[in-house]
C-alpha atoms as a PDB file:
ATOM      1  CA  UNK A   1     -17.051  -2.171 -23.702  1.00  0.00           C
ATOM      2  CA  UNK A   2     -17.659  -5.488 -23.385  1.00  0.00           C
ATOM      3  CA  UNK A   3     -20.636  -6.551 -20.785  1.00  0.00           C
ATOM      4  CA  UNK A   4     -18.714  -8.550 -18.674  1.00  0.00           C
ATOM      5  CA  UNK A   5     -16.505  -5.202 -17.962  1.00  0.00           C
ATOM      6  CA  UNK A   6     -19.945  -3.122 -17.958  1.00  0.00           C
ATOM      7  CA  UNK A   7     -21.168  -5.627 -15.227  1.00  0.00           C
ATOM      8  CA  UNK A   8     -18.597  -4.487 -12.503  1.00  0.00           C
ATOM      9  CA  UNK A   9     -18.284  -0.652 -12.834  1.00  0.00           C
ATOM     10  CA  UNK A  10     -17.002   0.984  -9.533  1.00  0.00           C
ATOM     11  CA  UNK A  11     -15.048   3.795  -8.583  1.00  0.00           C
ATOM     12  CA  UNK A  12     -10.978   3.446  -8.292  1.00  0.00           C
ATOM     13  CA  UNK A  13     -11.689   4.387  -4.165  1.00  0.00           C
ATOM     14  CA  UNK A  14     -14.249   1.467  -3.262  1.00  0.00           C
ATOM     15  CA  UNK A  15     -11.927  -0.760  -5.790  1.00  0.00           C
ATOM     16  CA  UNK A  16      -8.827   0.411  -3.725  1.00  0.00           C
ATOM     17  CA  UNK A  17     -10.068  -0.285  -0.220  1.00  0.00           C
ATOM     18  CA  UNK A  18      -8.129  -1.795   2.170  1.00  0.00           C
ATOM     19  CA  UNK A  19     -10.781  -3.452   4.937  1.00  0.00           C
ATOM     20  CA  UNK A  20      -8.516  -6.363   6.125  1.00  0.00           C
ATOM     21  CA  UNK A  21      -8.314  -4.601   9.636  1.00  0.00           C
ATOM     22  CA  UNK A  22     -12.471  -3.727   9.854  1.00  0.00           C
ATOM     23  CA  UNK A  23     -11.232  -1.042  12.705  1.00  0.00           C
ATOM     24  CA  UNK A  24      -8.966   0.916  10.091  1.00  0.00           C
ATOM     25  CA  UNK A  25     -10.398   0.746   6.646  1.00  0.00           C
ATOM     26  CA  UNK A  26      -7.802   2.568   4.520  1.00  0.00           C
ATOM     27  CA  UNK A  27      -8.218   3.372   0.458  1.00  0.00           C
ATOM     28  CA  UNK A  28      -5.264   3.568  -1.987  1.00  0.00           C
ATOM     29  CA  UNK A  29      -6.932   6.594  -3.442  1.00  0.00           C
ATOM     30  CA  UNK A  30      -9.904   9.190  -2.774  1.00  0.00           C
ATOM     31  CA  UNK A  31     -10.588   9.002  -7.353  1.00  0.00           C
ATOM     32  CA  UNK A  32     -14.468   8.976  -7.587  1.00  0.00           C
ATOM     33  CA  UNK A  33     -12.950   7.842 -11.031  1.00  0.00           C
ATOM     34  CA  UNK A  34     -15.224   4.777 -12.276  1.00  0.00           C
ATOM     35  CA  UNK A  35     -13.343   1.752 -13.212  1.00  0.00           C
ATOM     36  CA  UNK A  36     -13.711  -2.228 -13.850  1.00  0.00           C
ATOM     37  CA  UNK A  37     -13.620  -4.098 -10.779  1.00  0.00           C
ATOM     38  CA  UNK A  38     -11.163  -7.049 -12.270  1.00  0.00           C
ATOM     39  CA  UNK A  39     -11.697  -8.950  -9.360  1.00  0.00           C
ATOM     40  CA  UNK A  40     -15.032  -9.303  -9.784  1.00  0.00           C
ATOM     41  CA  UNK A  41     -14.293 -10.047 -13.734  1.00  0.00           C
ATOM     42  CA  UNK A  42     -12.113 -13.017 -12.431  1.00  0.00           C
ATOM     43  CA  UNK A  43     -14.301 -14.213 -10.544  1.00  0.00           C
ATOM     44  CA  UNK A  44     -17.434 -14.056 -13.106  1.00  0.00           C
ATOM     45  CA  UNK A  45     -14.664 -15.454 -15.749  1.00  0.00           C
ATOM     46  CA  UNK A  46     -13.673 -18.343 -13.859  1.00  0.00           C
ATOM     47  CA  UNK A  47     -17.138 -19.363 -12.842  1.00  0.00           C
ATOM     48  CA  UNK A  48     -18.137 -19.493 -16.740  1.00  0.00           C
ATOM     49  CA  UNK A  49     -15.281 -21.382 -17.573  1.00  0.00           C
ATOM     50  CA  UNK A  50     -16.272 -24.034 -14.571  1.00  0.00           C
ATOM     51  CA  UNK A  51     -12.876 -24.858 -13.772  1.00  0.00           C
ATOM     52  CA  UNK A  52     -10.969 -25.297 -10.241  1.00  0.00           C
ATOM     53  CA  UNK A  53      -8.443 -22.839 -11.030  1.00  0.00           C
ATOM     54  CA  UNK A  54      -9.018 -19.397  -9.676  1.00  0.00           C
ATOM     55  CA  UNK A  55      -5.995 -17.347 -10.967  1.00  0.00           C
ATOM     56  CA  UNK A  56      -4.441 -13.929  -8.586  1.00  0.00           C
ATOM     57  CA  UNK A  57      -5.804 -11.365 -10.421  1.00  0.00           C
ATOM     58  CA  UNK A  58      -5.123  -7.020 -10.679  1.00  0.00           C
ATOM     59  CA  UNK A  59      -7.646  -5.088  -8.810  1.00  0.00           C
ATOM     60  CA  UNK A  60      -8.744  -2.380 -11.459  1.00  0.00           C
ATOM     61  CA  UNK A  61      -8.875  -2.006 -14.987  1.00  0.00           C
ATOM     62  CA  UNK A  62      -9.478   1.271 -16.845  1.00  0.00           C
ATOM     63  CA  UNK A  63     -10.352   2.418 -19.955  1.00  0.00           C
ATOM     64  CA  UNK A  64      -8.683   5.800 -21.531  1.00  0.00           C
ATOM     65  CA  UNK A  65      -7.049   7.688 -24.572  1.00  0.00           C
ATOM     66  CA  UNK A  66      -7.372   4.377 -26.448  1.00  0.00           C
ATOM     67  CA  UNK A  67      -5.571   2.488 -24.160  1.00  0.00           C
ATOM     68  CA  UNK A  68      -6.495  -0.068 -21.336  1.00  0.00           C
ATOM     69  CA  UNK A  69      -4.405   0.295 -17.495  1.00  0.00           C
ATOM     70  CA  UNK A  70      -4.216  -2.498 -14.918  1.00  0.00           C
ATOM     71  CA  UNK A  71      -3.737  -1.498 -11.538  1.00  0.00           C
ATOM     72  CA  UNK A  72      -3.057  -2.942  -8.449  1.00  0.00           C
ATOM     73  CA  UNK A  73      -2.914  -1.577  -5.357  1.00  0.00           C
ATOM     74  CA  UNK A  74      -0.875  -2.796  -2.623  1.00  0.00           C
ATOM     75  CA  UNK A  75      -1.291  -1.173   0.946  1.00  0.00           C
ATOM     76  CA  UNK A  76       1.334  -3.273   2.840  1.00  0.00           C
ATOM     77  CA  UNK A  77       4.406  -4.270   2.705  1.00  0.00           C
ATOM     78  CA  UNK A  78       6.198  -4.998  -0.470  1.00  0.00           C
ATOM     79  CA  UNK A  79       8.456  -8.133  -0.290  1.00  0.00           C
ATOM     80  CA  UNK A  80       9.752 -10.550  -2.220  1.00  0.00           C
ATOM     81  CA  UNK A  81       6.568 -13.033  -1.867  1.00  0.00           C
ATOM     82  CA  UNK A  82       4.736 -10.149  -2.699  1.00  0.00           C
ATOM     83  CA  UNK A  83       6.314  -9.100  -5.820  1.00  0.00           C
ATOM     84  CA  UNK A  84       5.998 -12.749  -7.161  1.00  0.00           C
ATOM     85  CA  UNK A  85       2.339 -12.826  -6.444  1.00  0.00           C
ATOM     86  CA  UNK A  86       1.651  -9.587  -8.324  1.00  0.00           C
ATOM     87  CA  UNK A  87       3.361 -10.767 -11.091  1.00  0.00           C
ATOM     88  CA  UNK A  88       0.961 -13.770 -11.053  1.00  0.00           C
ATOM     89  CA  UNK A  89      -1.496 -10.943 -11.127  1.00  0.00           C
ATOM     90  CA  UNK A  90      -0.086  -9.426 -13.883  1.00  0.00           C
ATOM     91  CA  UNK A  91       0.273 -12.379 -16.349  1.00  0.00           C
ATOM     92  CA  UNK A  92      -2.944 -13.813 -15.235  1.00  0.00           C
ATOM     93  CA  UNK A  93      -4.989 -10.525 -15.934  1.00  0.00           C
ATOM     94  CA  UNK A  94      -3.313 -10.019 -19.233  1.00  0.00           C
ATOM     95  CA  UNK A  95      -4.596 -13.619 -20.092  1.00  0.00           C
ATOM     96  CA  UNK A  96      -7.993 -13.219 -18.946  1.00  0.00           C
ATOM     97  CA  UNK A  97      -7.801  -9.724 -20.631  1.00  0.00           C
ATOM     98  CA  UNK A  98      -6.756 -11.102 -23.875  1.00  0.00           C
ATOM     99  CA  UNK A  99      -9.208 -14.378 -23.701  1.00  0.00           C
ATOM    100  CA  UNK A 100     -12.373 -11.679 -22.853  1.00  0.00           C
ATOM    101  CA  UNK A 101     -11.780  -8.893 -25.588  1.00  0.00           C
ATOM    102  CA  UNK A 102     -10.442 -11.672 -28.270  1.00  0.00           C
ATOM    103  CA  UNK A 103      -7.418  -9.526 -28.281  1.00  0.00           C
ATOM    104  CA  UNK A 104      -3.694 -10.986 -28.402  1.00  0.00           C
ATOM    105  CA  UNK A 105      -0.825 -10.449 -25.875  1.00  0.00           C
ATOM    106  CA  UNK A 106       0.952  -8.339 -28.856  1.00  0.00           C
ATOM    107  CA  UNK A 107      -2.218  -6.343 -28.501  1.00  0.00           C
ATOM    108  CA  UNK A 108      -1.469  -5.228 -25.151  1.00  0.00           C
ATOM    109  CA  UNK A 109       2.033  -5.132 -25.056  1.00  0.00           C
ATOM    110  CA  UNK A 110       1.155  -1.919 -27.501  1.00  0.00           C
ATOM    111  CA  UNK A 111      -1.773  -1.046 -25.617  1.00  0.00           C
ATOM    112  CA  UNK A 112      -2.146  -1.933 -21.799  1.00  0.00           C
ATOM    113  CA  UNK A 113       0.048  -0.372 -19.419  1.00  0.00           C
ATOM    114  CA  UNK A 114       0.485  -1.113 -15.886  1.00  0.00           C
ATOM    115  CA  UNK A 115       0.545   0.415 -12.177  1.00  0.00           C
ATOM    116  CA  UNK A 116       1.324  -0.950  -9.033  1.00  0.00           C
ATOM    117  CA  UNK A 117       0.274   1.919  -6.345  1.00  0.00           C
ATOM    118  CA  UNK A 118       1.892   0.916  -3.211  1.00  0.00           C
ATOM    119  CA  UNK A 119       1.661   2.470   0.250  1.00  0.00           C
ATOM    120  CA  UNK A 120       4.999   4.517   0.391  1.00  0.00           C
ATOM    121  CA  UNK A 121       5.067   5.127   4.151  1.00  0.00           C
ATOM    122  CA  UNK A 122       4.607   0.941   5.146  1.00  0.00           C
ATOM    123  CA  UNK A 123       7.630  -0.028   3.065  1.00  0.00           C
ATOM    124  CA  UNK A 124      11.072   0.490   4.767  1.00  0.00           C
ATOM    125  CA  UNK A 125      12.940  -1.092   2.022  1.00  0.00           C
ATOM    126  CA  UNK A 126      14.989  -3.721   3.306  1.00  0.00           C
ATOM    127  CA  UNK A 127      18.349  -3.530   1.536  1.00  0.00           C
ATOM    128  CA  UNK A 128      19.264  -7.129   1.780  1.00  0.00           C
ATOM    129  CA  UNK A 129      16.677  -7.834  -0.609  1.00  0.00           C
ATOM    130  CA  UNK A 130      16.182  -4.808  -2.762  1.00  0.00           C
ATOM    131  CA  UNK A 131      19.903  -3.599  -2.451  1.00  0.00           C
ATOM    132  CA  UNK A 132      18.209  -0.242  -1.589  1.00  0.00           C
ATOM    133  CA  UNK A 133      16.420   1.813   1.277  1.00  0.00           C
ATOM    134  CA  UNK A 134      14.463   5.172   1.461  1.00  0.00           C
ATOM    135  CA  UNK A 135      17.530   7.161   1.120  1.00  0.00           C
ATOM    136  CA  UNK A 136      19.088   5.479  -1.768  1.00  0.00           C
ATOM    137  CA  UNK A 137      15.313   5.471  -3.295  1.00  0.00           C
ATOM    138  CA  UNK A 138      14.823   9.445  -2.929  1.00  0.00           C
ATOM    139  CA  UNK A 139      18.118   9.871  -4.297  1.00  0.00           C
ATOM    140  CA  UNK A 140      16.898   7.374  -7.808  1.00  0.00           C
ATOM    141  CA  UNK A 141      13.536   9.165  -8.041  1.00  0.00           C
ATOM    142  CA  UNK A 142      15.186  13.137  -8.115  1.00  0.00           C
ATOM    143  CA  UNK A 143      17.724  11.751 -10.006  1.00  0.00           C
ATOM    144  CA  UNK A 144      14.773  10.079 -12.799  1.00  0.00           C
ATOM    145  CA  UNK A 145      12.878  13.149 -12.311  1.00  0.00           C
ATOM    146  CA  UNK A 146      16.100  15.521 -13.566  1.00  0.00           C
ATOM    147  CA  UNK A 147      17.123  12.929 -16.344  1.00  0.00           C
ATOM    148  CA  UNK A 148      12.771  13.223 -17.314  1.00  0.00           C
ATOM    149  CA  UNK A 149      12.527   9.394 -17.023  1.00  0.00           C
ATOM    150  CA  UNK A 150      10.485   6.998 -15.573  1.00  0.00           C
ATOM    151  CA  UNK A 151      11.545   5.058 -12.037  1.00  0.00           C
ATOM    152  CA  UNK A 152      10.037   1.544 -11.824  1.00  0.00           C
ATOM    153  CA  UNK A 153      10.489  -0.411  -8.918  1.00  0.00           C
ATOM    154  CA  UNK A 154      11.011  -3.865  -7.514  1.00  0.00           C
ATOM    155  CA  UNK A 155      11.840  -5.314 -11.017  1.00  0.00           C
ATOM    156  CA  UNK A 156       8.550  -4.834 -12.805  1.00  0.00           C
ATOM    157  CA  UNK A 157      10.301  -3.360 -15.677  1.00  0.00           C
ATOM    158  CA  UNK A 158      11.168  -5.943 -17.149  1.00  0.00           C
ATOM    159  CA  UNK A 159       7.583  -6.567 -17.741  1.00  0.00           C
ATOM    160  CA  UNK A 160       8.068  -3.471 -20.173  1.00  0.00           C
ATOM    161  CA  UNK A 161       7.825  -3.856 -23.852  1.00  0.00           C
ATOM    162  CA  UNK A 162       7.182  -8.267 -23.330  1.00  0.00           C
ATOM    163  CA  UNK A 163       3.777  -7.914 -21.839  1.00  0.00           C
ATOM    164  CA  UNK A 164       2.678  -4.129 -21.134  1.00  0.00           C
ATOM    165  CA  UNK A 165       3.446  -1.121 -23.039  1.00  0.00           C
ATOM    166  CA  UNK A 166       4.366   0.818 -19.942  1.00  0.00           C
ATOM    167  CA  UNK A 167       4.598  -0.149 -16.226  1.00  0.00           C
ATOM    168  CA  UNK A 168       4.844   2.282 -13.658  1.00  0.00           C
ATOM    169  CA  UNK A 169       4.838   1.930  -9.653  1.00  0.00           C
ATOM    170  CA  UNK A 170       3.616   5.102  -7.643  1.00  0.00           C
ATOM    171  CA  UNK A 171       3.416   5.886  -4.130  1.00  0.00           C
ATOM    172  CA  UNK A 172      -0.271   6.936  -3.401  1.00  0.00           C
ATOM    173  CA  UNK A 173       0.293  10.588  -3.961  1.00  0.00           C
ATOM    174  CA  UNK A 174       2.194   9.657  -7.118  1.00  0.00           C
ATOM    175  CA  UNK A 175      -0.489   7.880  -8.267  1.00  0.00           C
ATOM    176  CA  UNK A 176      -3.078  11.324  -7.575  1.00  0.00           C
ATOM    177  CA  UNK A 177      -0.650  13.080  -8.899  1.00  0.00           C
ATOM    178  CA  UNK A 178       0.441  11.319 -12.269  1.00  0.00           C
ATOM    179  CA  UNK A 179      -2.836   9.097 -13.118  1.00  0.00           C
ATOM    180  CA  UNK A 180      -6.389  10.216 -11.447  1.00  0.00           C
ATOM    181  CA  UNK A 181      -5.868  13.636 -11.429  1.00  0.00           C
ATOM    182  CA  UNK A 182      -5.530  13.404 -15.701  1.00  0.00           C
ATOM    183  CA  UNK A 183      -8.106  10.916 -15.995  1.00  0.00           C
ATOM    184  CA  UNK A 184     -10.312  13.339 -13.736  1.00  0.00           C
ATOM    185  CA  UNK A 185      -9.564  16.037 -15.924  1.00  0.00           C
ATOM    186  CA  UNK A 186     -10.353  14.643 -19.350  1.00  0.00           C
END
């Protein structure tokens, strides 16, 4: 692992904390589950480079079954604004990823996959702009979960296959349920 990585080692629940309201601290997840603080990478990456840039970053980058995951937690609102800044986040990691490990963007559209875990309950899916709400949304996710595939929302799919190998988005008991809890048990 490189040492810039080995330099900002935390677990997925500090990494995941939500303190913008110091009265209600929230976390995404409880995973004692250490992982690379990317923030922090940016901002010792962008402070080597000495530039007056400082590119959106993904919060958390982990390691596993010889393949790298980006994650970014989001515990508000999704909207449109928001999308478009974690898609910033997502093309600016994969740079800063590739320009740190010396590895090329083909290199992690076979071997970086990403998750955006997203606060379920805060998101009342406005259908003007998503052309869906919860109901429609519980009916796509039993109807992915019969057909055994994967249900990706607010467009990040297409993010599949050009950048990432996979990209998933999880509520925050999806994400217990379908990453930490696997990682935890390896």
């Amino acid at each position: 692992m490189n040492n810039l990585f080995k330099k900002h080692l935390r677990t997925l629940k500090l990494i995941s904390v939500d303190n913008h309201n110091p009265s209600d601290v929230e976390y995404m997840t409880e995973s004692e589950y250490v992982a690379i603080d990317f923030d922090a990478v940016k901002d010792d990456y962008v402070m080597r480079l000495d530039t007056y840039v400082n590119p959106k970053s993904i919060d958390a980058l982990v390691f596993h079954e010889n393949h790298a995951t980006m994650i970014e937690f989001k515990n508000g609102i999704v909207d449109k604004a928001l999308i478009n800044s974690i898609i910033d986040k997502m093309l600016n990691s994969v740079i800063m990823y590739s320009d740190i490990t010396g590895e090329t963007i083909a290199h992690s559209r076979e071997n970086v996959d990403f998750i955006l875990v997203y606060n379920y309950e805060k998101n009342p899916f406005n259908i003007k702009e998503y052309r869906q709400n919860r109901y429609r949304d519980a009916f796509v996710r039993k109807l992915s979960d019969k057909a055994k595939e994967r249900y990706t929302q607010f467009g990040l799919a297409r993010y599949e296959g050009y950048i990432f190998r996979h990209v998933y988005t999880y509520s925050k008991r999806d994400f217990k349920n379908e990453f930490t809890d696997k990682l935890e048990d390896q």
